[in-house]
N, C-alpha and C. Protein backbone atom coordinates (compact mmCIF):
# COMPACT_ATOMS: atom_id res chain seq x y z
N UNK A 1 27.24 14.86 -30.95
CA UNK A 1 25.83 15.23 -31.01
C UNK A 1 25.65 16.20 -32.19
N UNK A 2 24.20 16.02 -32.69
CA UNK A 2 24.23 17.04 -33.74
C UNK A 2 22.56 17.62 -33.68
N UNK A 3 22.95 19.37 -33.52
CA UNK A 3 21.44 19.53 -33.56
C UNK A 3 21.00 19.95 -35.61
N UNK A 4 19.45 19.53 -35.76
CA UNK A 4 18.86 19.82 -37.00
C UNK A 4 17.99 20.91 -36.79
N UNK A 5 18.24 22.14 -37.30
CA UNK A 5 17.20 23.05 -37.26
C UNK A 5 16.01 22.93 -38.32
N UNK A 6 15.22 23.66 -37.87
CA UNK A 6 14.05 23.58 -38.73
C UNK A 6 13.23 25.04 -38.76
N UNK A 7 13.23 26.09 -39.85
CA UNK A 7 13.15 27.02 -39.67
C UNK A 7 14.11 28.13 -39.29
N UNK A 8 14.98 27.95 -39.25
CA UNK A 8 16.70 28.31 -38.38
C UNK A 8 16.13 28.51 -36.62
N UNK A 9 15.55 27.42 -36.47
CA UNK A 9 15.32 27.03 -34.73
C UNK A 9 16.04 25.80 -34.66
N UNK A 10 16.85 25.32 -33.23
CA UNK A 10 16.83 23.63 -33.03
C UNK A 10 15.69 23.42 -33.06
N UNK A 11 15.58 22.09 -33.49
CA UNK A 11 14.16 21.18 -33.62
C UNK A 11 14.90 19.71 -33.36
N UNK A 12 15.82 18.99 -33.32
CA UNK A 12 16.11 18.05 -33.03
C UNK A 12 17.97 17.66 -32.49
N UNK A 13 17.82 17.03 -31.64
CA UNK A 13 19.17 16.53 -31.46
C UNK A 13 19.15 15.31 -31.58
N UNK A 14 20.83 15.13 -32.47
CA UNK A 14 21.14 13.28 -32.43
C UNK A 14 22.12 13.31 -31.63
N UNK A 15 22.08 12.10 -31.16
CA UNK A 15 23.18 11.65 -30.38
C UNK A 15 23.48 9.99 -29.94
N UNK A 16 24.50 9.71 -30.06
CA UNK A 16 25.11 8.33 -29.84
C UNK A 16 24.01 7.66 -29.15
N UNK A 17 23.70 6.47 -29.67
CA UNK A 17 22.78 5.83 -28.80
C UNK A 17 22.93 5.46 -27.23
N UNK A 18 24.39 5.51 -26.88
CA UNK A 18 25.08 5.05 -25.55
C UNK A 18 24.84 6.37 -24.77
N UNK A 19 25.02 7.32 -25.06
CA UNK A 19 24.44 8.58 -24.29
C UNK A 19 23.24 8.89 -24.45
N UNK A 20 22.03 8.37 -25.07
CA UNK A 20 20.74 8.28 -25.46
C UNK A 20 20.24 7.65 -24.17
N UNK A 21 20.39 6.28 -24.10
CA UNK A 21 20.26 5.30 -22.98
C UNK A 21 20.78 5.65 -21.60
N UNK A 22 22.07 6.75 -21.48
CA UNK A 22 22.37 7.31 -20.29
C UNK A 22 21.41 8.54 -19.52
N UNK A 23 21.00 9.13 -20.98
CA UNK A 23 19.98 10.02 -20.42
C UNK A 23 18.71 9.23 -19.64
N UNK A 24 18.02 8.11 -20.63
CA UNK A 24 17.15 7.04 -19.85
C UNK A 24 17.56 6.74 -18.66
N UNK A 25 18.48 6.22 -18.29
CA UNK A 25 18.45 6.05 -16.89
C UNK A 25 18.92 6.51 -15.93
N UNK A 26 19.55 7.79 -16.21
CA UNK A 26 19.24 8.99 -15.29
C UNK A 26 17.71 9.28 -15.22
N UNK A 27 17.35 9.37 -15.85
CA UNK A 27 15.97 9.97 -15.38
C UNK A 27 15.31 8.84 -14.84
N UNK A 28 15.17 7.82 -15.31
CA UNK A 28 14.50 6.58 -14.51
C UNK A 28 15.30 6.58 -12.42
N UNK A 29 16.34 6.97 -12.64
CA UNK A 29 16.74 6.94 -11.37
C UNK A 29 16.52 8.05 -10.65
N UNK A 30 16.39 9.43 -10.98
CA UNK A 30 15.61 10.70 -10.92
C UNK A 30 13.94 10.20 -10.17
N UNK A 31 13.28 9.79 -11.44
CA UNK A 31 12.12 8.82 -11.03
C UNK A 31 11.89 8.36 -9.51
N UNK A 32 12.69 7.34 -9.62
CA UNK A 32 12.91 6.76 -8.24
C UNK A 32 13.13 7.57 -6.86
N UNK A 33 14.40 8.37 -7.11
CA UNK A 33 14.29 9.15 -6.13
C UNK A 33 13.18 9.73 -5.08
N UNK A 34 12.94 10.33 -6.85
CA UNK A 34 11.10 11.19 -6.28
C UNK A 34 10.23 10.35 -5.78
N UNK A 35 9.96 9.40 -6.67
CA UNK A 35 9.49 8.16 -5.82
C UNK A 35 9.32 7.64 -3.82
N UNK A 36 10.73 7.83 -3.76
CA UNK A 36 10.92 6.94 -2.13
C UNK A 36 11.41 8.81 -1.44
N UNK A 37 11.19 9.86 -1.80
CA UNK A 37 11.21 11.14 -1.15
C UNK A 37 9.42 11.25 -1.18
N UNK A 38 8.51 11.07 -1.94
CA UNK A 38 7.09 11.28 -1.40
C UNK A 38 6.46 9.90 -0.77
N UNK A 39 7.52 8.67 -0.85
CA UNK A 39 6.91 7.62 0.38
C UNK A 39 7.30 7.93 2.02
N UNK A 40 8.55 8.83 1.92
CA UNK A 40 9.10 9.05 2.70
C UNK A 40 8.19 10.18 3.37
N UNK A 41 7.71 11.13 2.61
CA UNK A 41 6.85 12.05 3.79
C UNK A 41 6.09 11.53 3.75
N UNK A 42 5.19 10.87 2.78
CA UNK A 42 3.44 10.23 3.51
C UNK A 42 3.97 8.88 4.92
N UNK A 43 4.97 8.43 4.84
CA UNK A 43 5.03 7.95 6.11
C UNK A 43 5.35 9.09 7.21
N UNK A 44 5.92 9.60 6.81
CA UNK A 44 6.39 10.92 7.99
C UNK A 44 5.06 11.63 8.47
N UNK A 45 4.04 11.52 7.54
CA UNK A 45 2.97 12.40 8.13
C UNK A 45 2.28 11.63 8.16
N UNK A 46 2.32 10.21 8.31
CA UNK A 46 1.23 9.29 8.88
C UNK A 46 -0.24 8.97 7.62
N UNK A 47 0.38 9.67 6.34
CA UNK A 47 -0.21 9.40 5.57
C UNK A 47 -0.67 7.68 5.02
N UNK A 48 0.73 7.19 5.01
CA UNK A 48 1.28 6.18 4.88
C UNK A 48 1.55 5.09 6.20
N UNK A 49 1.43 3.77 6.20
CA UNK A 49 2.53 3.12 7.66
C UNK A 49 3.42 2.37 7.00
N UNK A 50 4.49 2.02 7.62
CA UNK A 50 5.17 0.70 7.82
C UNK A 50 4.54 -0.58 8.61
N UNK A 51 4.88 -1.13 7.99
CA UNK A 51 3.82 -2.90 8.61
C UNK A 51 5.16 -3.35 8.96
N UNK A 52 5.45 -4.07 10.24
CA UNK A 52 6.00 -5.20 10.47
C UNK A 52 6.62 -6.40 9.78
N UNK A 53 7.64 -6.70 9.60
CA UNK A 53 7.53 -8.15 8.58
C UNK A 53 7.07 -9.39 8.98
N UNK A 54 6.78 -9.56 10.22
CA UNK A 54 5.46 -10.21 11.17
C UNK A 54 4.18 -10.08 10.51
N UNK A 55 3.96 -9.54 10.81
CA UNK A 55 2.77 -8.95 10.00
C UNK A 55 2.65 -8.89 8.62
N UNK A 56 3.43 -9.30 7.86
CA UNK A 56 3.46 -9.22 6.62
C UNK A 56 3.54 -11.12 5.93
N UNK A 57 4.09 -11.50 7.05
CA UNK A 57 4.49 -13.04 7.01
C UNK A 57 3.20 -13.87 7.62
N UNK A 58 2.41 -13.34 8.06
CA UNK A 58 1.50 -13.89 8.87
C UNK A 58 0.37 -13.79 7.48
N UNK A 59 -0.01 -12.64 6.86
CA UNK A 59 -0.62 -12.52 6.10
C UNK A 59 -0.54 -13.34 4.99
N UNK A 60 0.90 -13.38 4.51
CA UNK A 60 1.49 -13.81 3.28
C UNK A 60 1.07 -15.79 3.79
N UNK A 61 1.33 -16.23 4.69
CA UNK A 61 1.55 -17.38 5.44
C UNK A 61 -0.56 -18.06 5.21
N UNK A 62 -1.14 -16.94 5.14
CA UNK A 62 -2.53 -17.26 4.85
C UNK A 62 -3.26 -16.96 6.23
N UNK A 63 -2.79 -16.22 7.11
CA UNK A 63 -3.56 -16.30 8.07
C UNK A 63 -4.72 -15.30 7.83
N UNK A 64 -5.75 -15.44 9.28
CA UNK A 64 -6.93 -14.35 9.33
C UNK A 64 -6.33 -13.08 9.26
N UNK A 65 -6.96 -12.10 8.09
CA UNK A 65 -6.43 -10.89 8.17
C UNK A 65 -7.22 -9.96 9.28
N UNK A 66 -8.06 -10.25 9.20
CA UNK A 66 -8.99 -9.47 10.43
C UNK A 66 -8.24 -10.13 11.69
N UNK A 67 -8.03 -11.17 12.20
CA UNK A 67 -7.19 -11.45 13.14
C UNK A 67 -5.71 -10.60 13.40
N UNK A 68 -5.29 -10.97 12.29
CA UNK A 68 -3.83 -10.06 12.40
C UNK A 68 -3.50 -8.84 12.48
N UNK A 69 -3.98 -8.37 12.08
CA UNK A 69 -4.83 -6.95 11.95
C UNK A 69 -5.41 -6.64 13.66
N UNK A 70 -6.38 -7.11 13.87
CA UNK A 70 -7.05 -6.76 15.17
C UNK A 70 -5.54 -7.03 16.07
N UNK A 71 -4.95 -8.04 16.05
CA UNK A 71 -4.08 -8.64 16.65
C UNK A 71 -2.33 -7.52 16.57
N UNK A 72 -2.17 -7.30 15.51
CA UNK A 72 -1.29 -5.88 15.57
C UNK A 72 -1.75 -4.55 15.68
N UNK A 73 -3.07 -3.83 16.01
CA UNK A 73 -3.41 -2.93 16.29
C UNK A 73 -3.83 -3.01 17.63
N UNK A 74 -3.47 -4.13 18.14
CA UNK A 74 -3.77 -4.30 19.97
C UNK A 74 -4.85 -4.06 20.34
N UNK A 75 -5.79 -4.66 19.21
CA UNK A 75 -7.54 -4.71 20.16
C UNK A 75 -7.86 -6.07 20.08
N UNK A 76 -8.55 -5.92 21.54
CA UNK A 76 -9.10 -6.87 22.00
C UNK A 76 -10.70 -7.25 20.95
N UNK A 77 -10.85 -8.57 21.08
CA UNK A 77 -12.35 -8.91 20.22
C UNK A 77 -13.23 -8.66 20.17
N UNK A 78 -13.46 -7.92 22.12
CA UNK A 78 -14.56 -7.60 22.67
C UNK A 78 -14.25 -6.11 22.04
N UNK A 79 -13.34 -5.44 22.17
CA UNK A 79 -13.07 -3.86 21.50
C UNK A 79 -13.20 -4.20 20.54
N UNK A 80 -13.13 -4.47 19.10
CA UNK A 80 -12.88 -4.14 18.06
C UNK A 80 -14.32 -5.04 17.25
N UNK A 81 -15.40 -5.86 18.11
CA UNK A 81 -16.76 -5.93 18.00
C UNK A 81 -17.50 -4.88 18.15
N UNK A 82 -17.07 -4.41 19.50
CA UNK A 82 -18.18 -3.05 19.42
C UNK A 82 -17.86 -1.57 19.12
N UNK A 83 -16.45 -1.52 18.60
CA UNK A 83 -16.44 -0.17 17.89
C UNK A 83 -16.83 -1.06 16.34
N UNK A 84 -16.55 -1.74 15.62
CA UNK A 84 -17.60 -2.27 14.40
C UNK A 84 -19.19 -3.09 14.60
N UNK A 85 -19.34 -2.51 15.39
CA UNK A 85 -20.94 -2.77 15.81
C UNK A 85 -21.63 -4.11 15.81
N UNK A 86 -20.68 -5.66 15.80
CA UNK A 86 -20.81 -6.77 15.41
C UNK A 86 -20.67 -7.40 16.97
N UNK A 87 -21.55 -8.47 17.06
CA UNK A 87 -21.27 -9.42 18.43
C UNK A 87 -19.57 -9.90 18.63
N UNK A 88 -19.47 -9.79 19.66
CA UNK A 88 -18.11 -10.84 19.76
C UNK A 88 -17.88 -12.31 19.30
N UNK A 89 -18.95 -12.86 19.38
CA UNK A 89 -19.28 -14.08 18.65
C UNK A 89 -19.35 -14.12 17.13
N UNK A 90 -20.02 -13.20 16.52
CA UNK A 90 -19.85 -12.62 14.77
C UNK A 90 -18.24 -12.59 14.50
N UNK A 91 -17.55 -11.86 15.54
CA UNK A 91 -16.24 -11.47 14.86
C UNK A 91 -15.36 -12.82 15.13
N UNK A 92 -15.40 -13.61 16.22
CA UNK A 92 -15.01 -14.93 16.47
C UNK A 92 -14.73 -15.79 15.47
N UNK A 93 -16.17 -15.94 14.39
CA UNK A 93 -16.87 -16.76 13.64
C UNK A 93 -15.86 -16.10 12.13
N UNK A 94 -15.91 -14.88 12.03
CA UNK A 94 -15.05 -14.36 10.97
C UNK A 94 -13.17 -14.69 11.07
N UNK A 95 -12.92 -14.75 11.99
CA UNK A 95 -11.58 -14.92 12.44
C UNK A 95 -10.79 -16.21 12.42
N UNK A 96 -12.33 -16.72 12.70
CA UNK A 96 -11.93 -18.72 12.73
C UNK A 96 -12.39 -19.10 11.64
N UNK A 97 -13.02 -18.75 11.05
CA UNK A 97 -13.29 -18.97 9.31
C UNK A 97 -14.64 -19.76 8.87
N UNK A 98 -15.23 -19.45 10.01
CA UNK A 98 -16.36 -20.66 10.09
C UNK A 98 -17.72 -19.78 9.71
N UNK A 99 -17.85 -18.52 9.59
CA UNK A 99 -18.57 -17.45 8.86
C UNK A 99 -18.13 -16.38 8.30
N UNK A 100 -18.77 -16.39 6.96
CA UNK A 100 -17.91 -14.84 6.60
C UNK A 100 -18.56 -13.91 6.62
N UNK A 101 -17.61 -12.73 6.97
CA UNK A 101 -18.79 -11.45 6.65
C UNK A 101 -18.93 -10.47 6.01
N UNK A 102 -20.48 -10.09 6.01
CA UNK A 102 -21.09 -9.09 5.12
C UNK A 102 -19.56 -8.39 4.13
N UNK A 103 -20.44 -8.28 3.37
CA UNK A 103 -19.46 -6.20 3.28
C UNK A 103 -19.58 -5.59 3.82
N UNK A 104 -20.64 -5.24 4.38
CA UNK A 104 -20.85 -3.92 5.22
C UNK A 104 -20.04 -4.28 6.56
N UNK A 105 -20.39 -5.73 7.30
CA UNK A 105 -19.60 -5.99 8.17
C UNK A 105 -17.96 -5.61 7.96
N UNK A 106 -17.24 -6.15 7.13
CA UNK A 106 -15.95 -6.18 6.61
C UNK A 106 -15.58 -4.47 6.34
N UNK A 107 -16.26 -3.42 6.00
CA UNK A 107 -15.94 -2.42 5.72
C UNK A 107 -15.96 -1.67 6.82
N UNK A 108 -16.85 -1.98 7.58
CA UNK A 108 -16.90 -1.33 9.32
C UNK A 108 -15.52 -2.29 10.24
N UNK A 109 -15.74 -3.26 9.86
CA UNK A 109 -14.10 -3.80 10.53
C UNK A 109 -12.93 -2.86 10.09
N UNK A 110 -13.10 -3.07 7.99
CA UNK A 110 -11.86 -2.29 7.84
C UNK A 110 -12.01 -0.52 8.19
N UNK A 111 -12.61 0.00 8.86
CA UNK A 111 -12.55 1.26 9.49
C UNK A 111 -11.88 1.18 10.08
N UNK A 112 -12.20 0.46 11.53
CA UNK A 112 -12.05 0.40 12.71
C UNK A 112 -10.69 0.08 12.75
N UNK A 113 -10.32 -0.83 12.27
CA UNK A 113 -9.04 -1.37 11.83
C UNK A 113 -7.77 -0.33 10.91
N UNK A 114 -8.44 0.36 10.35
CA UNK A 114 -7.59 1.55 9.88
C UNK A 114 -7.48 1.09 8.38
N UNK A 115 -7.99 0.30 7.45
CA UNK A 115 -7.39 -0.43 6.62
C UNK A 115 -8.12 -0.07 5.16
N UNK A 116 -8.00 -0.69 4.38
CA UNK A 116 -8.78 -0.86 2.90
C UNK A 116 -9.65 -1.64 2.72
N UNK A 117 -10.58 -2.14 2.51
CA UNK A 117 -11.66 -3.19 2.31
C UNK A 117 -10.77 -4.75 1.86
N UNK A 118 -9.81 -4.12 0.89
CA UNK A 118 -9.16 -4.94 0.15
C UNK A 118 -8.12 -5.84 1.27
N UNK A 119 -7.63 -5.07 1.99
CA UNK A 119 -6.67 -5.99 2.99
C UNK A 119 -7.83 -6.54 4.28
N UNK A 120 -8.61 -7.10 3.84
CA UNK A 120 -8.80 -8.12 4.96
C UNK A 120 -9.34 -9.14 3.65
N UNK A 121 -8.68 -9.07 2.38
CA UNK A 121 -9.36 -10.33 1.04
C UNK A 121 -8.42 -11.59 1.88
């Protein structure tokens, strides 16, 4: 390694490109660390969940997300109509694919449901 001063300060170090690239991925793995240590407390504090791979396969598989969803948060149709303020028949119709709903509908589901607007696309 060689440092270049500038001013009689270091101002630059060279060094072998193979220990250049070692520094890169130490820190890329540093990165990571930090990474899966702040996924690790936002799940710990419920910031975050873990999903099922059921639940992840069901989705991926194309099913109703509002179904699966209602269906792994263990509410019933008749519950999870009237805490989102929609008939049981409305949410039926969304589930079986035979009406879709609102936004506003879909955003009061994804409340109720715990979710993002985006996971019931």
């Amino acid at each position: 390694m060689q440092i270049l001063e500038k001013d009689g300060q270091p101002a630059f170090a060279i060094l072998p490109f193979e220990e250049y690239q070692a520094l890169l991925d130490a820190q890329e793995e540093l990165n990571d660390i930090r990474d899966c240590q702040r996924i690790r407390e936002a799940i710990a504090s419920g910031e975050e969940e873990t999903i099922p791979s059921d639940v992840v396969d069901a989705l991926l598989d194309g099913g109703n997300p509002v179904k699966i969803w209602r269906t792994y948060r263990n509410l019933k149709q008749t519950e999870l109509a009237a805490q989102a303020g929609i008939t049981p028949a409305y949410l039926s119709q969304i589930e079986n694919g035979t009406r879709t709903g609102s936004i506003d509908v879909l955003r009061k589901l994804a409340t109720v449901l715990k979710l993002d607007l985006d996971d019931l696309d």
